[in-house]
PDB file of N, CA and C in Angstrom:
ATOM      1  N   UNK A   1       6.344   3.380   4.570  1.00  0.00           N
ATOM      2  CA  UNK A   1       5.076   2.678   4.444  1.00  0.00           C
ATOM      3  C   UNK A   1       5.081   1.419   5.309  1.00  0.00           C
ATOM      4  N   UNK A   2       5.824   0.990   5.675  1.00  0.00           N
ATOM      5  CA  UNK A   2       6.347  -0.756   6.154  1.00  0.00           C
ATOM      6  C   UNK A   2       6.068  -0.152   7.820  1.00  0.00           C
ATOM      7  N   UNK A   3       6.450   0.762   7.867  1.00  0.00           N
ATOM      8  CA  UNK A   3       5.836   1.409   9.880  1.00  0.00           C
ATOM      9  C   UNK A   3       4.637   1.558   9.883  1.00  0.00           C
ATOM     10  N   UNK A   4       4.137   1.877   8.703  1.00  0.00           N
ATOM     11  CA  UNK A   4       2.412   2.008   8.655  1.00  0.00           C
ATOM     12  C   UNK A   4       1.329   1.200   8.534  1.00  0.00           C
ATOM     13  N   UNK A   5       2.206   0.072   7.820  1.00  0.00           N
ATOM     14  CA  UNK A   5       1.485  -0.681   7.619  1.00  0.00           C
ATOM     15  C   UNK A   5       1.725  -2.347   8.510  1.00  0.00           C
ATOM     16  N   UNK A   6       2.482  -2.187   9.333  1.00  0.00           N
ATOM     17  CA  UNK A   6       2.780  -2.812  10.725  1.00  0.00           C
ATOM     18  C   UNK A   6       1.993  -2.128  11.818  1.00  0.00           C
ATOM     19  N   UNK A   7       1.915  -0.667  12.079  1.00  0.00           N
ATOM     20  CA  UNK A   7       1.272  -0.567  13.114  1.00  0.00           C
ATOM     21  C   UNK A   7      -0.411  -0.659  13.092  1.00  0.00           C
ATOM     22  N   UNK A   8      -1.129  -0.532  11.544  1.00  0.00           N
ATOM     23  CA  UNK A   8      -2.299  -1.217  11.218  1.00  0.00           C
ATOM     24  C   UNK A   8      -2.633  -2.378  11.389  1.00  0.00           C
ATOM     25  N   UNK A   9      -1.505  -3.160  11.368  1.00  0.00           N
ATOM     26  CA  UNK A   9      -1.528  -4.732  11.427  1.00  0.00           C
ATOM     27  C   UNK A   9      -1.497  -4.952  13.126  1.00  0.00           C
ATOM     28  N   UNK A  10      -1.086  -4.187  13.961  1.00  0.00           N
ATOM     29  CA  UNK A  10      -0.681  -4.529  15.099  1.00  0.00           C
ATOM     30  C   UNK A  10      -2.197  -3.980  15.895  1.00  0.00           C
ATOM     31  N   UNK A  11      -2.387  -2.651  15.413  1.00  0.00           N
ATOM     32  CA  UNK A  11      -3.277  -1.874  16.299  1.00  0.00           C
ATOM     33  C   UNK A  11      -4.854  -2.454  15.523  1.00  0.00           C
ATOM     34  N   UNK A  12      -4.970  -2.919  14.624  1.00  0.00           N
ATOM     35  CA  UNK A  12      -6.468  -2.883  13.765  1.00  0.00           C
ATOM     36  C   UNK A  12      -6.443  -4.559  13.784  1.00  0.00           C
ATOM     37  N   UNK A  13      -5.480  -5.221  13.603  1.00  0.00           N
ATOM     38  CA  UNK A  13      -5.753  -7.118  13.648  1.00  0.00           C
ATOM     39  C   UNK A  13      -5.766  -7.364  12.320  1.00  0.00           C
ATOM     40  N   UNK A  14      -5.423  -6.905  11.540  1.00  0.00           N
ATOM     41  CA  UNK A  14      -4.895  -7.134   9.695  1.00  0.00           C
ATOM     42  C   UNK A  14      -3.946  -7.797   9.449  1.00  0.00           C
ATOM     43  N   UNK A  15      -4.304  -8.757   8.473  1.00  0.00           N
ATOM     44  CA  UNK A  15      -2.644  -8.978   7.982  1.00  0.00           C
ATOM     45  C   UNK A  15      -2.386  -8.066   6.962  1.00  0.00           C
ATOM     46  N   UNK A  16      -0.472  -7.992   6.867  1.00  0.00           N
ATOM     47  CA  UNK A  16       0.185  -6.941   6.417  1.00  0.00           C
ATOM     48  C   UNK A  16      -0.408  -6.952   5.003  1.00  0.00           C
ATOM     49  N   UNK A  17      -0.823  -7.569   4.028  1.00  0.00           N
ATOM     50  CA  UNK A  17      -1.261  -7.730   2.933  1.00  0.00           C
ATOM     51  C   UNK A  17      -3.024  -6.742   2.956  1.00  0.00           C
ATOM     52  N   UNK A  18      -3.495  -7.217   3.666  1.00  0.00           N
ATOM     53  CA  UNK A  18      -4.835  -6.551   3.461  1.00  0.00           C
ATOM     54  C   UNK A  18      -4.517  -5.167   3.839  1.00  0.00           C
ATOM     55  N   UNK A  19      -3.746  -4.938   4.972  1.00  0.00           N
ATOM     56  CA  UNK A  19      -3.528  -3.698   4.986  1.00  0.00           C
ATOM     57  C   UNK A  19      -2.863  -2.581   4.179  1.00  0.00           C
ATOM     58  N   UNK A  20      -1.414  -3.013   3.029  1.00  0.00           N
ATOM     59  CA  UNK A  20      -1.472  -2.761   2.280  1.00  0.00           C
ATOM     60  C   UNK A  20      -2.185  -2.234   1.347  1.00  0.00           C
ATOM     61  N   UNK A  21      -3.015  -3.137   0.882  1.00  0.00           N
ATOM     62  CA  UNK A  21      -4.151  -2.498  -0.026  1.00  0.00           C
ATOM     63  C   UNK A  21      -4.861  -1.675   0.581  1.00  0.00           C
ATOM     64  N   UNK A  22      -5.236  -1.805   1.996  1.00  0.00           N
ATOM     65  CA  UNK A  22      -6.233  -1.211   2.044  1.00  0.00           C
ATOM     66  C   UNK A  22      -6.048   0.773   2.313  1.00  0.00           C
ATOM     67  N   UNK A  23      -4.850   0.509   2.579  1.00  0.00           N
ATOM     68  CA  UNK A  23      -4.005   2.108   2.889  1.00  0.00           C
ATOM     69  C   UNK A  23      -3.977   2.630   1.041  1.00  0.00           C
ATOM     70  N   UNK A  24      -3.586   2.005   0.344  1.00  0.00           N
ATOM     71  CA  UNK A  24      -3.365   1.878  -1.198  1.00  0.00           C
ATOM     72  C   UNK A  24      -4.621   2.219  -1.890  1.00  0.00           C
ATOM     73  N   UNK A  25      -5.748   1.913  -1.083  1.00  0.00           N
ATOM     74  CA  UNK A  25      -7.004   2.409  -1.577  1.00  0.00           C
ATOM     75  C   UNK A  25      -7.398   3.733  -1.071  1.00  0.00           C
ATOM     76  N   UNK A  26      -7.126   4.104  -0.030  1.00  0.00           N
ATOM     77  CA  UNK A  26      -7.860   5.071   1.082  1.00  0.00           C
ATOM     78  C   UNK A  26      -6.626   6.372   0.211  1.00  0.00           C
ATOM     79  N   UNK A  27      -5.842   5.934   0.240  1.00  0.00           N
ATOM     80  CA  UNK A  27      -4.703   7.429  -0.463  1.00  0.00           C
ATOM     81  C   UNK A  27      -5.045   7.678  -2.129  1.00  0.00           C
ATOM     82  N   UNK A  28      -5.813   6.217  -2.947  1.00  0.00           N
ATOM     83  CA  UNK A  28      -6.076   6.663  -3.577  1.00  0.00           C
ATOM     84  C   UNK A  28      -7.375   7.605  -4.116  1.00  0.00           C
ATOM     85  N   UNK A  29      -8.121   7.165  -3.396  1.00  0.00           N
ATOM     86  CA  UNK A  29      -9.340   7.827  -3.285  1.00  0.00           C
ATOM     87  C   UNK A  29      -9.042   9.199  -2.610  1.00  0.00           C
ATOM     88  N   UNK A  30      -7.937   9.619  -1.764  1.00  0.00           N
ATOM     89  CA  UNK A  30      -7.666  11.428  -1.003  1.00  0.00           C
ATOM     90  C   UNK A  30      -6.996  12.231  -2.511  1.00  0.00           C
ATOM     91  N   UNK A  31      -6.366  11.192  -3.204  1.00  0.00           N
ATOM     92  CA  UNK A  31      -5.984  11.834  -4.472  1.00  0.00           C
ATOM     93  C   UNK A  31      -6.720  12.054  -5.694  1.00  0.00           C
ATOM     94  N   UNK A  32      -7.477  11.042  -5.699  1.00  0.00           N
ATOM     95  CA  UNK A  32      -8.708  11.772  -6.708  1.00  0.00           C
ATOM     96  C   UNK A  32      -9.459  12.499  -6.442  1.00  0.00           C
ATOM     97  N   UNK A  33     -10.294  12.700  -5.425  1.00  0.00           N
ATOM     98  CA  UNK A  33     -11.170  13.484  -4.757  1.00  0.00           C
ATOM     99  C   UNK A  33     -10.471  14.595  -3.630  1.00  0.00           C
ATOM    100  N   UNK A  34      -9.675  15.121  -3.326  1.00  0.00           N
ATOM    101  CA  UNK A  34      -9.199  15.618  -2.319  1.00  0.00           C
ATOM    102  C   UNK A  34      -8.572  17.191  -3.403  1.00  0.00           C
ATOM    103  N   UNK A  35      -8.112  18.039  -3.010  1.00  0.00           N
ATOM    104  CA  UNK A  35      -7.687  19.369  -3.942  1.00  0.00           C
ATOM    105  C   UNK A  35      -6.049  18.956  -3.825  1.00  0.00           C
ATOM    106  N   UNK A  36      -6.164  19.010  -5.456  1.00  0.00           N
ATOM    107  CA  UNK A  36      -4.824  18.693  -6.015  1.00  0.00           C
ATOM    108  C   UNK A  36      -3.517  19.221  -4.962  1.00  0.00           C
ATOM    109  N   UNK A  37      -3.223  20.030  -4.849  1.00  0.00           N
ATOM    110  CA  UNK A  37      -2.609  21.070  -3.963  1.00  0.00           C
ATOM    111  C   UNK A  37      -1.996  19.914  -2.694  1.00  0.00           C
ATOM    112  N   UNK A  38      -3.288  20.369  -1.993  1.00  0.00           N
ATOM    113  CA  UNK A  38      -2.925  19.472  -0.501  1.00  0.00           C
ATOM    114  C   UNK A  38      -2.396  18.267  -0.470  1.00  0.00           C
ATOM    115  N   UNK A  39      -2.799  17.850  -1.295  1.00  0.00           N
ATOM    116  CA  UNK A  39      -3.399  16.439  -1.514  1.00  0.00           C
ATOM    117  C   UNK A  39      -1.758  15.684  -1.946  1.00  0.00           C
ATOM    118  N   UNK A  40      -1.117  16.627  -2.892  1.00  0.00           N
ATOM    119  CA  UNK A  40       0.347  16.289  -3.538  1.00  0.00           C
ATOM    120  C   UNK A  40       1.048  16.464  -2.666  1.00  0.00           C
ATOM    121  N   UNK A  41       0.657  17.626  -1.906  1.00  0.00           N
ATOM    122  CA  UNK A  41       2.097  17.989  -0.637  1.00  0.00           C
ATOM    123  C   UNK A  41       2.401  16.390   0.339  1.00  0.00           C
ATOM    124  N   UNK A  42       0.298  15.910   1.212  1.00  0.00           N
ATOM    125  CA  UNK A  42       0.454  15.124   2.138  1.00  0.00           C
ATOM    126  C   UNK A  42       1.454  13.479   1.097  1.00  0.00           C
ATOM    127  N   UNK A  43       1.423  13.136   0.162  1.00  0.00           N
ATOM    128  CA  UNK A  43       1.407  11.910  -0.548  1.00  0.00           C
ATOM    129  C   UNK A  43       3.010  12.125  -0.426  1.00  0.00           C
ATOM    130  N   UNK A  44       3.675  13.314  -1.405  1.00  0.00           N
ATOM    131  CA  UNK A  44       5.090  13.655  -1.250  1.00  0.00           C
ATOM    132  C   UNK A  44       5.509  13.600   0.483  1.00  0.00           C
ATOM    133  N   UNK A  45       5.180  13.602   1.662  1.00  0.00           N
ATOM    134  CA  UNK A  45       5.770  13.732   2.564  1.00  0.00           C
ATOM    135  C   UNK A  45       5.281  12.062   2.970  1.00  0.00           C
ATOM    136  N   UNK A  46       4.596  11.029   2.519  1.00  0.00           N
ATOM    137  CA  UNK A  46       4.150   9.981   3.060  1.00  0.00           C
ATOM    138  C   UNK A  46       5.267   9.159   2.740  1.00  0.00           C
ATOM    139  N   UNK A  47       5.944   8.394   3.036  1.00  0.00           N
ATOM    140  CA  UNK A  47       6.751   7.678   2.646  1.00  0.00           C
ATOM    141  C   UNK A  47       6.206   6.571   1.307  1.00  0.00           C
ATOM    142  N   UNK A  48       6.456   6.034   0.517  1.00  0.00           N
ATOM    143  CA  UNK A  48       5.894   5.236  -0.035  1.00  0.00           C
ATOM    144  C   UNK A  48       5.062   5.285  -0.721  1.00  0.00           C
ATOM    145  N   UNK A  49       3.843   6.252  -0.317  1.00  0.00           N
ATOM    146  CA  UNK A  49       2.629   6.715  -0.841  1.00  0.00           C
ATOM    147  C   UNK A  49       2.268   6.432  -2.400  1.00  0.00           C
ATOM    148  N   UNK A  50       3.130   6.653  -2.721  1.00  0.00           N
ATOM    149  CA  UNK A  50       2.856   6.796  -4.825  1.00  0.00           C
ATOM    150  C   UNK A  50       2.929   5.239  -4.967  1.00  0.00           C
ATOM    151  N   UNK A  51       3.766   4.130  -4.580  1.00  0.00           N
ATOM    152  CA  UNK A  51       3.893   2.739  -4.484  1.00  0.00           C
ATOM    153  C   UNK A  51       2.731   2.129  -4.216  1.00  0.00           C
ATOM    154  N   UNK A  52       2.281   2.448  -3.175  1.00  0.00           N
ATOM    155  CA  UNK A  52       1.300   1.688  -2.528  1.00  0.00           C
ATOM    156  C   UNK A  52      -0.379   2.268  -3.234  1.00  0.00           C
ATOM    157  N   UNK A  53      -0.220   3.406  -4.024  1.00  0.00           N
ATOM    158  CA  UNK A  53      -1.702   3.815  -4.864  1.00  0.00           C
ATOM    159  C   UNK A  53      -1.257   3.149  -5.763  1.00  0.00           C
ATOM    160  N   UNK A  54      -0.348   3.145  -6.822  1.00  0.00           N
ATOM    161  CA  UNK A  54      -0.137   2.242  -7.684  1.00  0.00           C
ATOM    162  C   UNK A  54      -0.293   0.482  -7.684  1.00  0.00           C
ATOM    163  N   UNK A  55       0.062  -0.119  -6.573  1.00  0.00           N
ATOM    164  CA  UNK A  55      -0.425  -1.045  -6.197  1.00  0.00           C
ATOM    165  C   UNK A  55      -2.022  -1.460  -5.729  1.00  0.00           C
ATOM    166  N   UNK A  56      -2.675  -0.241  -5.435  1.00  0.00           N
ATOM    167  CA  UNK A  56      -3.914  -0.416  -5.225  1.00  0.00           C
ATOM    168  C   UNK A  56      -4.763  -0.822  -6.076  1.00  0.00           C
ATOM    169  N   UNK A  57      -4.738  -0.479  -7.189  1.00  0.00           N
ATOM    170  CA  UNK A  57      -5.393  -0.764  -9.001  1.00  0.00           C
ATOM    171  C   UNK A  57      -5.117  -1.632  -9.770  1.00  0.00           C
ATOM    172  N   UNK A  58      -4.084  -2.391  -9.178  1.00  0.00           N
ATOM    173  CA  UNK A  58      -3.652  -3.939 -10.141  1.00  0.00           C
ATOM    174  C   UNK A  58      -4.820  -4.495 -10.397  1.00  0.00           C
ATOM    175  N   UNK A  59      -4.369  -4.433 -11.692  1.00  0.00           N
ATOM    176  CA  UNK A  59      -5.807  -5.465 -12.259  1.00  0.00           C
ATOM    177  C   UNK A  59      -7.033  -4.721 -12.418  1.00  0.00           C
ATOM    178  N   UNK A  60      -7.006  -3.454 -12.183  1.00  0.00           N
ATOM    179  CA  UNK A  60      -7.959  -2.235 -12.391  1.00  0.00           C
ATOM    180  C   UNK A  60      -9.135  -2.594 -11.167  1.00  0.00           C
ATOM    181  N   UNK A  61      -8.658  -3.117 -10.194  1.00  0.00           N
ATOM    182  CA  UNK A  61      -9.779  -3.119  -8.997  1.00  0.00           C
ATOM    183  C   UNK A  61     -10.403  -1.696  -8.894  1.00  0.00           C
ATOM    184  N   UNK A  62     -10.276  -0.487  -8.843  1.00  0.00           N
ATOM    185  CA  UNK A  62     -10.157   0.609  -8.387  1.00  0.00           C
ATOM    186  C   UNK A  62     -11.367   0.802  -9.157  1.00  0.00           C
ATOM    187  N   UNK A  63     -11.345   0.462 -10.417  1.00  0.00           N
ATOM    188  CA  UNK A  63     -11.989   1.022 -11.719  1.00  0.00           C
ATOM    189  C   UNK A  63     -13.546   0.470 -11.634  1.00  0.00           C
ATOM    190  N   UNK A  64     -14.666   1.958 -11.772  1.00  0.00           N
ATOM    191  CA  UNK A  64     -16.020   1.214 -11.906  1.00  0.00           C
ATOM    192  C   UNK A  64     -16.415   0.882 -10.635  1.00  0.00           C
ATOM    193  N   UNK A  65     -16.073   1.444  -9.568  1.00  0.00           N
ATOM    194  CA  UNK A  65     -16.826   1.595  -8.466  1.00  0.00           C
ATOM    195  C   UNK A  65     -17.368   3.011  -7.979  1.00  0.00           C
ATOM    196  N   UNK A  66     -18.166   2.671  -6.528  1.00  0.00           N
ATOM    197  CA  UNK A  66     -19.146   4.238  -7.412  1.00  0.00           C
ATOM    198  C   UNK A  66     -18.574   5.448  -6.607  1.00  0.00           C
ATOM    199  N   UNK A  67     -18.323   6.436  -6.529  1.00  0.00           N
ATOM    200  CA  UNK A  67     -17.855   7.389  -6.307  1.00  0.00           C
ATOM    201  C   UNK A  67     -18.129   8.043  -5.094  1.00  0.00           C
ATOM    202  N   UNK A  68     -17.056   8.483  -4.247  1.00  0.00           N
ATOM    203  CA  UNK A  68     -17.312   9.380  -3.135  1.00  0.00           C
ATOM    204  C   UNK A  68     -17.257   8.389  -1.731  1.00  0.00           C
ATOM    205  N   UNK A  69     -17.014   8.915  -0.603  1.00  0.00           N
ATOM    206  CA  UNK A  69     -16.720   8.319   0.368  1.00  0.00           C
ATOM    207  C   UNK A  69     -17.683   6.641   0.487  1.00  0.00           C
ATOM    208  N   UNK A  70     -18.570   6.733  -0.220  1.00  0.00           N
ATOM    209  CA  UNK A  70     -19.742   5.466   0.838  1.00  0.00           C
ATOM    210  C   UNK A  70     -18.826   4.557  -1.161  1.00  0.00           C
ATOM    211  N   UNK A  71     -18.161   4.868  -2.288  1.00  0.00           N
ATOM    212  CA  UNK A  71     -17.694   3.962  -2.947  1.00  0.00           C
ATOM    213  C   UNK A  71     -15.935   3.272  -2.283  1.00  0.00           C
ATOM    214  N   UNK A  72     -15.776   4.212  -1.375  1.00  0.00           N
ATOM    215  CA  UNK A  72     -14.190   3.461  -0.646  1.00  0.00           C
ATOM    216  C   UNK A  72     -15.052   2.940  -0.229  1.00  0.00           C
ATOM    217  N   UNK A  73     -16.060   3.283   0.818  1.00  0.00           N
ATOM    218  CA  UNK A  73     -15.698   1.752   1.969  1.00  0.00           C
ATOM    219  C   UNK A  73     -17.045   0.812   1.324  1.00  0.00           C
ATOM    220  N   UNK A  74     -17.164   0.651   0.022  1.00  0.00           N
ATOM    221  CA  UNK A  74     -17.546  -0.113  -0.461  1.00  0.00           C
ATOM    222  C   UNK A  74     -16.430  -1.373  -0.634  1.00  0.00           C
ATOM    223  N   UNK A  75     -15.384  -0.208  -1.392  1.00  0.00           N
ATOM    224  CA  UNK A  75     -14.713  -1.212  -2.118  1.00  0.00           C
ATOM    225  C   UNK A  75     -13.677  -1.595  -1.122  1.00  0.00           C
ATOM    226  N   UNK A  76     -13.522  -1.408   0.389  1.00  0.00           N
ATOM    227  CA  UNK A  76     -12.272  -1.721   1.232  1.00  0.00           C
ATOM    228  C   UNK A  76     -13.627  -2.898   2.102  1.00  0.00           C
ATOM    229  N   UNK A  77     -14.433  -3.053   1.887  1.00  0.00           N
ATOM    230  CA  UNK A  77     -15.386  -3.794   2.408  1.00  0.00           C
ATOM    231  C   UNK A  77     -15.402  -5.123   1.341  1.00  0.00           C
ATOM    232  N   UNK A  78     -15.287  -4.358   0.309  1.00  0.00           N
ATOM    233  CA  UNK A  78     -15.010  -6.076  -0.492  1.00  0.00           C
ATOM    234  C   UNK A  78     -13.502  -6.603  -0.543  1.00  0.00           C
ATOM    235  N   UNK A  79     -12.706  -5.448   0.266  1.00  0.00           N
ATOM    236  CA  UNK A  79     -11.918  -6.607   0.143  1.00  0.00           C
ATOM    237  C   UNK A  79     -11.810  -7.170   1.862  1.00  0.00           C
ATOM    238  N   UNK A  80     -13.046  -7.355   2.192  1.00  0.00           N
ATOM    239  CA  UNK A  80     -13.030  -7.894   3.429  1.00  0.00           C
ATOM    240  C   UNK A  80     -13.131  -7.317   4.776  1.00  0.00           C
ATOM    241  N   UNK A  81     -12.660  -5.976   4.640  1.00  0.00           N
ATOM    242  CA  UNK A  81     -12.616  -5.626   5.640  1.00  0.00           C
ATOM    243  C   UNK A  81     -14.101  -5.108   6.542  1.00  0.00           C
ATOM    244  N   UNK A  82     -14.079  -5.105   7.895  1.00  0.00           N
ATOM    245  CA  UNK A  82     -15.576  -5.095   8.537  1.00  0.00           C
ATOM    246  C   UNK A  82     -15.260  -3.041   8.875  1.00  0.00           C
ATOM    247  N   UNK A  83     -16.950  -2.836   8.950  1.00  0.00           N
ATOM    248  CA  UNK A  83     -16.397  -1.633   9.470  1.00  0.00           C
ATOM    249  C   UNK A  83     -15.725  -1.208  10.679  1.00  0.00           C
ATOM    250  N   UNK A  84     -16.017  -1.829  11.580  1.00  0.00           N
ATOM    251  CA  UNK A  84     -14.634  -1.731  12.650  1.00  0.00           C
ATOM    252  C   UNK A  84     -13.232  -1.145  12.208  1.00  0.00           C
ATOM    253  N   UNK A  85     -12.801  -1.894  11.044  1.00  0.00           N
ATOM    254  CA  UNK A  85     -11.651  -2.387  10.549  1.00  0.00           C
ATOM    255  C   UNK A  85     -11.293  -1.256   9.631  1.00  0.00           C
ATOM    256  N   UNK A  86     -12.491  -0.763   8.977  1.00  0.00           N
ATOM    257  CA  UNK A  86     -12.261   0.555   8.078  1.00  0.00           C
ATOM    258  C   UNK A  86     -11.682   1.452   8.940  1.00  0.00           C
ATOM    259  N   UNK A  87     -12.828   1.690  10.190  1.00  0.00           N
ATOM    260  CA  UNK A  87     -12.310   3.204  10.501  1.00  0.00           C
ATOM    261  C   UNK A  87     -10.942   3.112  11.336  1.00  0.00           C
ATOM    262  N   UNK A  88     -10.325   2.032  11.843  1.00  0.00           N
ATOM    263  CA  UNK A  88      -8.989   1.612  12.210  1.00  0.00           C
ATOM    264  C   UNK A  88      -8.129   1.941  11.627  1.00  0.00           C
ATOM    265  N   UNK A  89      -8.038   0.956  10.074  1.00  0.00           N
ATOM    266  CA  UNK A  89      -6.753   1.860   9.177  1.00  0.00           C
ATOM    267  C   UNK A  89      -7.203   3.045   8.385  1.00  0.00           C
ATOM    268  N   UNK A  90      -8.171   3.813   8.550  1.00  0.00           N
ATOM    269  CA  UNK A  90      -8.465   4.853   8.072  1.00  0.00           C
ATOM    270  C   UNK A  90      -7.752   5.671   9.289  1.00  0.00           C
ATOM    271  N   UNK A  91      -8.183   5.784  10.476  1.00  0.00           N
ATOM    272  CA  UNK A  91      -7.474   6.655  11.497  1.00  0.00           C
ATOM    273  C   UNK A  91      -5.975   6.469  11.268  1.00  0.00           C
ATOM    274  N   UNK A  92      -5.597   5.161  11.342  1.00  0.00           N
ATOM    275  CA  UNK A  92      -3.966   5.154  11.727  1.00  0.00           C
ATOM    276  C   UNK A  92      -3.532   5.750  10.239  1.00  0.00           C
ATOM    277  N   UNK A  93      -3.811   5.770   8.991  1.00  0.00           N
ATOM    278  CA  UNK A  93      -3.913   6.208   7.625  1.00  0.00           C
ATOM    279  C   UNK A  93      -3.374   7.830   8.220  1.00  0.00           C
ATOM    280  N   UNK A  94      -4.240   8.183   8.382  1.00  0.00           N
ATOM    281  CA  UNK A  94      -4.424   9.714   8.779  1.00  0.00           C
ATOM    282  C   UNK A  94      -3.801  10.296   9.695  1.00  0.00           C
ATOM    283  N   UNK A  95      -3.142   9.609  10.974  1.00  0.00           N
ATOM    284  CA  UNK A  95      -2.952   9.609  12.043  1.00  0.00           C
ATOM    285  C   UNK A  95      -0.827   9.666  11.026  1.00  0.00           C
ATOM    286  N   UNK A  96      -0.719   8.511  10.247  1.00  0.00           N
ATOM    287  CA  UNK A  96       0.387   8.682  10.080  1.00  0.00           C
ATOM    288  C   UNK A  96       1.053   9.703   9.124  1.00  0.00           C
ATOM    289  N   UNK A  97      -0.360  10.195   8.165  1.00  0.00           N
ATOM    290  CA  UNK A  97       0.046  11.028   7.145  1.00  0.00           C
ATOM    291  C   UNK A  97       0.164  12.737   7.767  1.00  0.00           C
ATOM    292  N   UNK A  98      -0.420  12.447   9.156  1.00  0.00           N
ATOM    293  CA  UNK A  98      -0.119  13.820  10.044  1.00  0.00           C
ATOM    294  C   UNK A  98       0.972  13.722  10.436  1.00  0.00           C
ATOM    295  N   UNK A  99       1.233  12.997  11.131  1.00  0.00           N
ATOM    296  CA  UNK A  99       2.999  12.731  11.440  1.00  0.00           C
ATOM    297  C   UNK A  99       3.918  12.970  10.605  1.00  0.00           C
ATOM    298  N   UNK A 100       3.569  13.084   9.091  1.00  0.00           N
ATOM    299  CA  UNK A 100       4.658  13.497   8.211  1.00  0.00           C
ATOM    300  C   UNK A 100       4.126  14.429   7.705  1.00  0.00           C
ATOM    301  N   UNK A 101       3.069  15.095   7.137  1.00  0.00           N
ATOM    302  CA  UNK A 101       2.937  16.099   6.485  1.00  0.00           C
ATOM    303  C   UNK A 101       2.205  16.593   6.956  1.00  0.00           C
ATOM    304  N   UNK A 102       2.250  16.852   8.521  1.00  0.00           N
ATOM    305  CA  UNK A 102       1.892  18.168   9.192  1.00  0.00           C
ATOM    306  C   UNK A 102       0.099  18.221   9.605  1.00  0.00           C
ATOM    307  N   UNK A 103      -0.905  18.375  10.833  1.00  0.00           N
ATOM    308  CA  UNK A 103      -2.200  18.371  11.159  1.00  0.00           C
ATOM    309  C   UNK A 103      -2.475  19.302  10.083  1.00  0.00           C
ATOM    310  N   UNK A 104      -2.445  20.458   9.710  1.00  0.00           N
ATOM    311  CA  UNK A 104      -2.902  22.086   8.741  1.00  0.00           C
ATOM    312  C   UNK A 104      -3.112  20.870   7.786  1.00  0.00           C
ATOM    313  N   UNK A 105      -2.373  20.300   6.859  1.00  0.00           N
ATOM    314  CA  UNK A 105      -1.999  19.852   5.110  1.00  0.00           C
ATOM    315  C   UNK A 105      -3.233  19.029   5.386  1.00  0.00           C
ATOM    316  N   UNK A 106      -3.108  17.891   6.007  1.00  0.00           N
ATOM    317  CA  UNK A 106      -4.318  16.604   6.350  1.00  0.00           C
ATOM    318  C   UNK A 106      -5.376  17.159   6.481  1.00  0.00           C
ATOM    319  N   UNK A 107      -5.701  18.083   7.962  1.00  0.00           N
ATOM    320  CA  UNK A 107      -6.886  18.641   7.863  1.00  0.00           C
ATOM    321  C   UNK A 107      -7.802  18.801   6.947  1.00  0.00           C
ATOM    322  N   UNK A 108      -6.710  19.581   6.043  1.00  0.00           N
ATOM    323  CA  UNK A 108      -7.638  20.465   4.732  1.00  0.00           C
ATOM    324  C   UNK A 108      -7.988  19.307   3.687  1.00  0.00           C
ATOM    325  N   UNK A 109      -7.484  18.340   3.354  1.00  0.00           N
ATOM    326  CA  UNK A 109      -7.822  17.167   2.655  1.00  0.00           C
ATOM    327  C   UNK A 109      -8.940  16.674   3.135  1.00  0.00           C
ATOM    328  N   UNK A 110      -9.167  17.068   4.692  1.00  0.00           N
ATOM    329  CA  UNK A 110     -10.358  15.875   5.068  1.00  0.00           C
ATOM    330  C   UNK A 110     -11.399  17.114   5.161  1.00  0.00           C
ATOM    331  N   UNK A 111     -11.371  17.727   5.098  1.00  0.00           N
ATOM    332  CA  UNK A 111     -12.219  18.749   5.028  1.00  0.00           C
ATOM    333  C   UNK A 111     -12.854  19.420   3.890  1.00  0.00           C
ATOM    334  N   UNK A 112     -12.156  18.918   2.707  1.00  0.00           N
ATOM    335  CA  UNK A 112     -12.550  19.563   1.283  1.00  0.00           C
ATOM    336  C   UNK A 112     -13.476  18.003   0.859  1.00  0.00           C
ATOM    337  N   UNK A 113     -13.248  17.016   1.476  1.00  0.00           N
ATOM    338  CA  UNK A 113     -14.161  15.605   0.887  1.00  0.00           C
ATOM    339  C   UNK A 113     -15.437  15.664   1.750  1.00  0.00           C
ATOM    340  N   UNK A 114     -16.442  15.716   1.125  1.00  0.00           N
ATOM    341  CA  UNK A 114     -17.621  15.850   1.540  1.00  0.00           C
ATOM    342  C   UNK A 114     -17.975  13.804   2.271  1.00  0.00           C
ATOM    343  N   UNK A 115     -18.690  14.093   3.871  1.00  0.00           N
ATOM    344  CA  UNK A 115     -18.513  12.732   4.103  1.00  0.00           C
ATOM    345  C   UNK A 115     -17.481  12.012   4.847  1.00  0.00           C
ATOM    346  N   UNK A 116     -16.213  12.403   4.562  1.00  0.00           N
ATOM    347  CA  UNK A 116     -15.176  11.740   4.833  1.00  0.00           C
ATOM    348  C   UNK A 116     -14.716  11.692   6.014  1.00  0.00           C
ATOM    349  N   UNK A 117     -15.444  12.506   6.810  1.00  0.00           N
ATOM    350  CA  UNK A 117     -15.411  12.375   8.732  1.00  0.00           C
ATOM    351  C   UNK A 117     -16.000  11.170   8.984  1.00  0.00           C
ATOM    352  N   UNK A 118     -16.772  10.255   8.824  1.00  0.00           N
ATOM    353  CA  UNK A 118     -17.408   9.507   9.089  1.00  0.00           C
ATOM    354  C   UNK A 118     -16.315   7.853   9.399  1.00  0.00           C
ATOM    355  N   UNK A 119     -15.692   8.191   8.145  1.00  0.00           N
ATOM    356  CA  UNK A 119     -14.202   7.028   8.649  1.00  0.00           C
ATOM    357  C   UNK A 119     -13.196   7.856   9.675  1.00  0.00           C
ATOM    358  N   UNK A 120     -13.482   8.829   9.592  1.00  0.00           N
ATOM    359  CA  UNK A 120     -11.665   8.979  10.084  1.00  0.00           C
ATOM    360  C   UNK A 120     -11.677   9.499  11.761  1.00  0.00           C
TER     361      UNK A 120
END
């Protein structure tokens, strides 16, 4: 997670903290909404992955926002980020979870979320 969330910081202009969360949000939202299946394989091959969703919800941020792609980049927008900035660590997000768990596994995650081309 610490390569991922350096090269967000390097390639998108984040500090390592916002980016954190903001990867912490985007994996959690592929795991609620995304088919169980795929979805467990890409997270198990992400390094870190389960850490950094768990960290995403401190304090129940996560909780009570509204659902489906336009409620992430609601809620990665309150925490500051511009849309520029979304679809940045959303690509490198995606970009790194292909690098470990394979273009086929990712694909099908982004393809079963209705919407979800629009960040990535």
């Amino acid at each position: 997670m610490e390569q991922l969330i350096a090269r967000i910081a390097d390639n998108v202009g984040i500090d390592a903290d916002k980016a954190t969360k903001a990867v912490g949000a985007i994996l959690a939202f592929l795991q609620k909404e995304g088919p169980a299946d795929e979805v467990g394989q890409m997270l198990a091959a992400v390094p870190g992955s389960q850490e950094a969703i768990a960290n995403a919800d401190s304090g129940g941020f996560l909780s009570g926002v509204m659902p489906g792609v336009m409620g992430l980049g609601s809620q990665l927008m309150g925490m500051g980020l511009g849309m520029g900035e979304i679809q940045g660590v959303a690509k490198e997000t995606i970009s790194f979870a292909k690098e470990n768990a394979g273009e086929e596994t990712v694909d099908n995650v982004i393809a079963a979320i209705p919407g979800l081309g629009q960040f990535i």
